[in-house]
Protein backbone atom coordinates (compact mmCIF):
# COMPACT_ATOMS: atom_id res chain seq x y z
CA UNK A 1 0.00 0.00 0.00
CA UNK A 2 1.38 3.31 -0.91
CA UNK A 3 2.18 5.48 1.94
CA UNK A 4 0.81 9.15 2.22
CA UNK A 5 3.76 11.01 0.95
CA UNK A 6 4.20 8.12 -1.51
CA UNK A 7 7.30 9.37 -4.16
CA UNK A 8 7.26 12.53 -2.49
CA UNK A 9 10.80 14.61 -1.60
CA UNK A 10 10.57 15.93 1.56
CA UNK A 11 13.00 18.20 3.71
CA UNK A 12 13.31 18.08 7.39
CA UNK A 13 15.75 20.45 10.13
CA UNK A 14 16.74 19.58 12.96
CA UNK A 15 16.71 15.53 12.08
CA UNK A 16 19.47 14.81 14.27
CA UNK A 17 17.28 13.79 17.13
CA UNK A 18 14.08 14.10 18.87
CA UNK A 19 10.85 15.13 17.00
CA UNK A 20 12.98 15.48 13.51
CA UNK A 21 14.26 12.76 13.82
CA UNK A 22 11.21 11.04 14.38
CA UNK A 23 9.22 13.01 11.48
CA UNK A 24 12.08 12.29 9.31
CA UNK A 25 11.63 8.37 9.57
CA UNK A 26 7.94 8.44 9.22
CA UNK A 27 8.04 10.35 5.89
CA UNK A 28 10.67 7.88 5.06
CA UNK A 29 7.83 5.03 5.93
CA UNK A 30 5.31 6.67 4.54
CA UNK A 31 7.09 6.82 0.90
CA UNK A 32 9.45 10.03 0.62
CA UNK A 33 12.95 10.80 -0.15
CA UNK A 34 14.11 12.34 2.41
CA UNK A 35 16.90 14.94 3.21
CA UNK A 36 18.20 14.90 6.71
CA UNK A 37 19.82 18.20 8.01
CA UNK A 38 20.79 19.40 11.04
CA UNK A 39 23.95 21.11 12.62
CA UNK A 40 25.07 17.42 14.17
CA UNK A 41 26.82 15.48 11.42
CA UNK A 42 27.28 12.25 13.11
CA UNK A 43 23.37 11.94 14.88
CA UNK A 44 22.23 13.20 11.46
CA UNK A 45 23.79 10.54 9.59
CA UNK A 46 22.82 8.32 12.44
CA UNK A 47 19.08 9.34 11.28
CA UNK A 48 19.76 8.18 7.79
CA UNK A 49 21.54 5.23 9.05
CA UNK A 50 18.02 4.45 10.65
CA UNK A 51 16.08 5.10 7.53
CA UNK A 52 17.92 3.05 5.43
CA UNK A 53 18.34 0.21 7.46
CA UNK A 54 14.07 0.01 7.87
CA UNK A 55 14.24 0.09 3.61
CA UNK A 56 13.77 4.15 3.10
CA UNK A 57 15.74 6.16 1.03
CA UNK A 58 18.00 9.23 2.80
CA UNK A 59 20.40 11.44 2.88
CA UNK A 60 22.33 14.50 5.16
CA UNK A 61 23.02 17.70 4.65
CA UNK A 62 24.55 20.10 7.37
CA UNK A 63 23.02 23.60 7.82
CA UNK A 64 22.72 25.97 10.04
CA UNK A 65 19.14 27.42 9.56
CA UNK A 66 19.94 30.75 10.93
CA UNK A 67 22.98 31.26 7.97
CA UNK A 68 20.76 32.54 4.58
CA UNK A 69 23.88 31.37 2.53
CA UNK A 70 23.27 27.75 4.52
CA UNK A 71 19.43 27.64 3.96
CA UNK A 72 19.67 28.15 0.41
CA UNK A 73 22.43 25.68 -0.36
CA UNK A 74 20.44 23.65 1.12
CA UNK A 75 17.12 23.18 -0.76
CA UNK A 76 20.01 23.74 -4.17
CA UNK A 77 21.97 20.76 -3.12
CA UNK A 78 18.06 18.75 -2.37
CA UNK A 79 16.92 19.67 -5.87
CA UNK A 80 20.54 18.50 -7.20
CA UNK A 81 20.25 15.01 -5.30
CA UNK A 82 16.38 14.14 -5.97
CA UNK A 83 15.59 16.60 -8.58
CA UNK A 84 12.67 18.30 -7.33
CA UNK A 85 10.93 19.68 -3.69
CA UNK A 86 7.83 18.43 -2.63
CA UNK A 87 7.45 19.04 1.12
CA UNK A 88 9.32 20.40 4.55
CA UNK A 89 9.52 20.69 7.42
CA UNK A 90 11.10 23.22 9.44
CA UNK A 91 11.91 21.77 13.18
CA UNK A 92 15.15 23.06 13.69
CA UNK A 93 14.98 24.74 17.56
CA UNK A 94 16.51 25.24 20.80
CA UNK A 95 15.40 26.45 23.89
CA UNK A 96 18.22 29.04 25.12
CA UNK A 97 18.02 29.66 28.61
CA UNK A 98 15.08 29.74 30.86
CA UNK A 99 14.76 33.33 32.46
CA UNK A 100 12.70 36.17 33.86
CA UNK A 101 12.78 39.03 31.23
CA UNK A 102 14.28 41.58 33.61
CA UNK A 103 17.31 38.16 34.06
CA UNK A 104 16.89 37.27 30.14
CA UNK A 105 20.38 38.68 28.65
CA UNK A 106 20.42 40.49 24.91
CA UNK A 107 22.40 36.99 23.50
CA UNK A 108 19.45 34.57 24.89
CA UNK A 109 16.62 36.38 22.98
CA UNK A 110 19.00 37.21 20.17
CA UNK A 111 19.67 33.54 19.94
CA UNK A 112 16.28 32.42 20.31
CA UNK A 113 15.17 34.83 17.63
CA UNK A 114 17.95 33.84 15.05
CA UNK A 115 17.00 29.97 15.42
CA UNK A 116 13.61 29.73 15.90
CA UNK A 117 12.35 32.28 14.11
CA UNK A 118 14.95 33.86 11.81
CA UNK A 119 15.70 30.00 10.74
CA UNK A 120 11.90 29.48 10.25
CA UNK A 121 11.48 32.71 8.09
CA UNK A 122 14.79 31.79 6.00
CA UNK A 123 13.50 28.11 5.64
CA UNK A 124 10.19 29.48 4.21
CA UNK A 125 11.98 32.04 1.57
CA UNK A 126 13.89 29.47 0.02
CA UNK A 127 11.42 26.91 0.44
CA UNK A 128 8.73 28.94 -1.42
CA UNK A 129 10.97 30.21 -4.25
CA UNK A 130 11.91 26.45 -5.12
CA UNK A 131 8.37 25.62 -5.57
CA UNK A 132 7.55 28.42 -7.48
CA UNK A 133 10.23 28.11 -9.63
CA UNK A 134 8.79 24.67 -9.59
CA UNK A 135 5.31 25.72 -10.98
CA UNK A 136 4.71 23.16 -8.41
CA UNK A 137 2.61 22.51 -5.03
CA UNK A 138 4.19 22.52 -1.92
CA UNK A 139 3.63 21.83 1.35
CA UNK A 140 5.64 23.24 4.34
CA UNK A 141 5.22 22.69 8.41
CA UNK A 142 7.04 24.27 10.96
CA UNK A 143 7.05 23.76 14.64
CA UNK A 144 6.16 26.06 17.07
CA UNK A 145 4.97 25.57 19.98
CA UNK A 146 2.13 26.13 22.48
CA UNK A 147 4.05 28.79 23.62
CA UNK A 148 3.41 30.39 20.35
CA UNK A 149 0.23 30.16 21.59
CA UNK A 150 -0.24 31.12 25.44
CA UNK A 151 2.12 32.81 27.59
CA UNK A 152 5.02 31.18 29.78
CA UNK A 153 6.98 32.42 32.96
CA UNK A 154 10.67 32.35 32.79
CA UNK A 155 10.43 31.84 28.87
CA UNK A 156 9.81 35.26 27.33
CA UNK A 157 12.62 34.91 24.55
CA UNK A 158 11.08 31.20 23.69
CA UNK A 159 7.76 32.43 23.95
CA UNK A 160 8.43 35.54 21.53
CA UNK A 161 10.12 33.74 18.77
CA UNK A 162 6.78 31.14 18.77
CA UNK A 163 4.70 33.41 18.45
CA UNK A 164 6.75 34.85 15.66
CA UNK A 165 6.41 31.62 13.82
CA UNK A 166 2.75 31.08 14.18
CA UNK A 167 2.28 34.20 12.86
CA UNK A 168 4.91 33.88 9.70
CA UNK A 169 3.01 30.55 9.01
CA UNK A 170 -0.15 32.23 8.63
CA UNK A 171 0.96 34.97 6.39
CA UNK A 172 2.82 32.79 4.28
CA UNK A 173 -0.29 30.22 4.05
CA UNK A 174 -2.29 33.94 2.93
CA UNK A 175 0.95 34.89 0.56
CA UNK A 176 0.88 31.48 -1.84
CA UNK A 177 -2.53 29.85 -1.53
CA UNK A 178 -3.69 30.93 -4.68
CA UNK A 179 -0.29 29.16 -5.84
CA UNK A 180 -0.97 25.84 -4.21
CA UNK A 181 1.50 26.25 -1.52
CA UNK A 182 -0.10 24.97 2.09
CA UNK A 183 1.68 26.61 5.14
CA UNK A 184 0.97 25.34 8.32
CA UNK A 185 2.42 24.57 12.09
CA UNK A 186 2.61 21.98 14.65
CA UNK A 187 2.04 23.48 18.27
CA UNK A 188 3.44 20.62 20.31
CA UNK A 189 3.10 20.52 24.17
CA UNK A 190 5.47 18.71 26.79
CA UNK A 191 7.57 16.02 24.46
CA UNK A 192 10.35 13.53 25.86
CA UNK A 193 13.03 14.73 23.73
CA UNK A 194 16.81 15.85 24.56
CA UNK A 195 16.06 19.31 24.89
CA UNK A 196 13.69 18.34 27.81
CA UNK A 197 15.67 15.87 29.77
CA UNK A 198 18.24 19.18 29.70
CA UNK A 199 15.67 21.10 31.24
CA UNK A 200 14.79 18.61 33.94
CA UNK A 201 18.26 17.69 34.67
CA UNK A 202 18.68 21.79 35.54
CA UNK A 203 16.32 21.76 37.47
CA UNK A 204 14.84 18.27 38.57
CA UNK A 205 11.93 19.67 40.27
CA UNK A 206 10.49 20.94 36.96
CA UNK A 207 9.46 17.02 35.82
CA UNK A 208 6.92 16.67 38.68
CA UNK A 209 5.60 20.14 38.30
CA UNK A 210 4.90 19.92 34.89
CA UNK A 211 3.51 16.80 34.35
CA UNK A 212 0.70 18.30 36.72
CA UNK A 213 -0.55 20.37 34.10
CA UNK A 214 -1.08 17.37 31.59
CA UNK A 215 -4.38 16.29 31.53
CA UNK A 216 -3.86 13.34 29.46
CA UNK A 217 -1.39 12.59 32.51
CA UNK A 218 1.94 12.10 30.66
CA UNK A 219 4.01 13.93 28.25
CA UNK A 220 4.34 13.04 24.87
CA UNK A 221 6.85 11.32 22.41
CA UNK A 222 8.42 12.57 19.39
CA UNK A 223 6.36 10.53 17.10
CA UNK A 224 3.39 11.58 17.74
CA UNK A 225 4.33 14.75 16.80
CA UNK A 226 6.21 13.24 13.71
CA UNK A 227 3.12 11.85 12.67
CA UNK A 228 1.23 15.20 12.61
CA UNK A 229 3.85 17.13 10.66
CA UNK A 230 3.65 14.07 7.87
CA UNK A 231 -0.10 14.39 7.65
CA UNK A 232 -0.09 17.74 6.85
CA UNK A 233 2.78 17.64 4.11
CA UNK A 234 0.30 15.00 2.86
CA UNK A 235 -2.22 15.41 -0.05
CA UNK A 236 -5.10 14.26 2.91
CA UNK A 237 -4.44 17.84 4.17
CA UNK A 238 -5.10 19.65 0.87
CA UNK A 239 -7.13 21.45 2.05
CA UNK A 240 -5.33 22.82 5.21
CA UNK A 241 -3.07 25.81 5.14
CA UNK A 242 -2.70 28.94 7.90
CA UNK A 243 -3.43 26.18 10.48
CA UNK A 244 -1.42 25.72 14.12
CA UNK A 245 -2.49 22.43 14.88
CA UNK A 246 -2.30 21.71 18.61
CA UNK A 247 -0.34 19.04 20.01
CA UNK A 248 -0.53 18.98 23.96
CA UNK A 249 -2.56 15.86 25.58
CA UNK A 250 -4.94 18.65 26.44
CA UNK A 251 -2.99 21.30 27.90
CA UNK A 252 -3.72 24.25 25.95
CA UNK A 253 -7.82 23.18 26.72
CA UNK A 254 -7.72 24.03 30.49
């Protein structure tokens, strides 16, 4: 049975680990090419290690998503190994430091800002002109956050640059619909993935307190945020752009 994203190329950052990782294995499953890129060279190739050992088809590229010269050598040197763009997404992140804004220092939002934002709106530039030079569709997904969504204490550089993506997705999605480019986001909640065992080994409190606020009473694994960034790459979604689709065992609903 052919998968969702059957003969599709796809494009996923931050695919080193954690939720890109993840993502990048089930569009792998479900049918793509896929390119692997991160900043981590070895747990990037250890990704496409993984996807070619379960039959899929792979391969890594390094970039640094906040770099323009980077992000556009990148989807050039995708197009030059598989010919074409079909799909990405843009998970590339990193939390920066945790902070009250008074405490947060110039470099932690500046950082913040130039990853997960900057690297979201550079990934979206060149990912848009390679469909349109295309003439093609294209799908792209980016992950924010539900702190793109709600407020957090101690996070305001996180927070800010999350809410800058939500609202670059939905701009975008208003920019190239009539071209038959879909824009969306994944808002994910609390998910076991390296960034937050770094957190709770910080400040091992933080686990217990957290958890509290997770209705569905656990937190949640990179697949199943994996699985919602495939879906809407997917032609099942065509119908789906400016969306921030909500990831969080119920969190964001009390």
């Amino acid at each position: 049975m052919a998968g969702i994203v059957q003969g599709k190329v796809a494009l996923v950052t931050g695919a080193a680990g954690g939720i890109g990782r993840a993502a990048a294995e089930i569009f792998a499953r479900e049918g793509a090419k896929v390119v692997v890129s991160d900043l981590q060279e070895d747990n990037g190739q250890e990704t496409v290690a993984l996807i070619k050992k379960a039959g899929g088809e792979a391969t890594f590229i390094r970039c640094d998503v906040s770099r323009a010269g980077d992000v556009e050598s990148l989807v050039a040197k995708t197009v030059e190994q598989y010919g074409r763009l079909d799909c990405a997404y843009n998970n590339a992140g990193v939390e920066g430091e945790w902070t009250r804004l008074h405490e947060c220092s110039e470099d932690n939002f500046d950082f913040n800002y130039r990853v997960n934002m900057k690297g979201v709106f550079l990934c979206i530039k060149y990912q848009v002109t390679q469909f349109l030079a295309q003439n093609s569709p294209g799908a792209i997904v980016s992950t924010a956050s539900i702190a793109g969504l709600v407020g957090s204490k101690n996070a305001g550089a996180y927070v800010a640059a999350k809410h800058g993506v939500v609202g670059l997705t939905k701009t975008a999605a208003l920019e190239y619909a009539r071209k038959n480019i879909r824009v969306n986001a994944v808002c994910p909640g609390v998910i076991r993935t390296p960034m937050l065992e770094r957190m709770f080994e910080a400040n091992p409190k933080m686990e217990d307190a957290m958890l509290g606020f997770e209705p569905i009473g656990r937190f949640g694994v990179p697949p199943e945020i994996g699985e919602a960034a495939v879906w809407l790459c997917s032609d099942q979604a065509s119908f789906v752009t400016g969306h921030s689709m909500v990831v969080d065992g119920g969190a964001t609903a009390c």
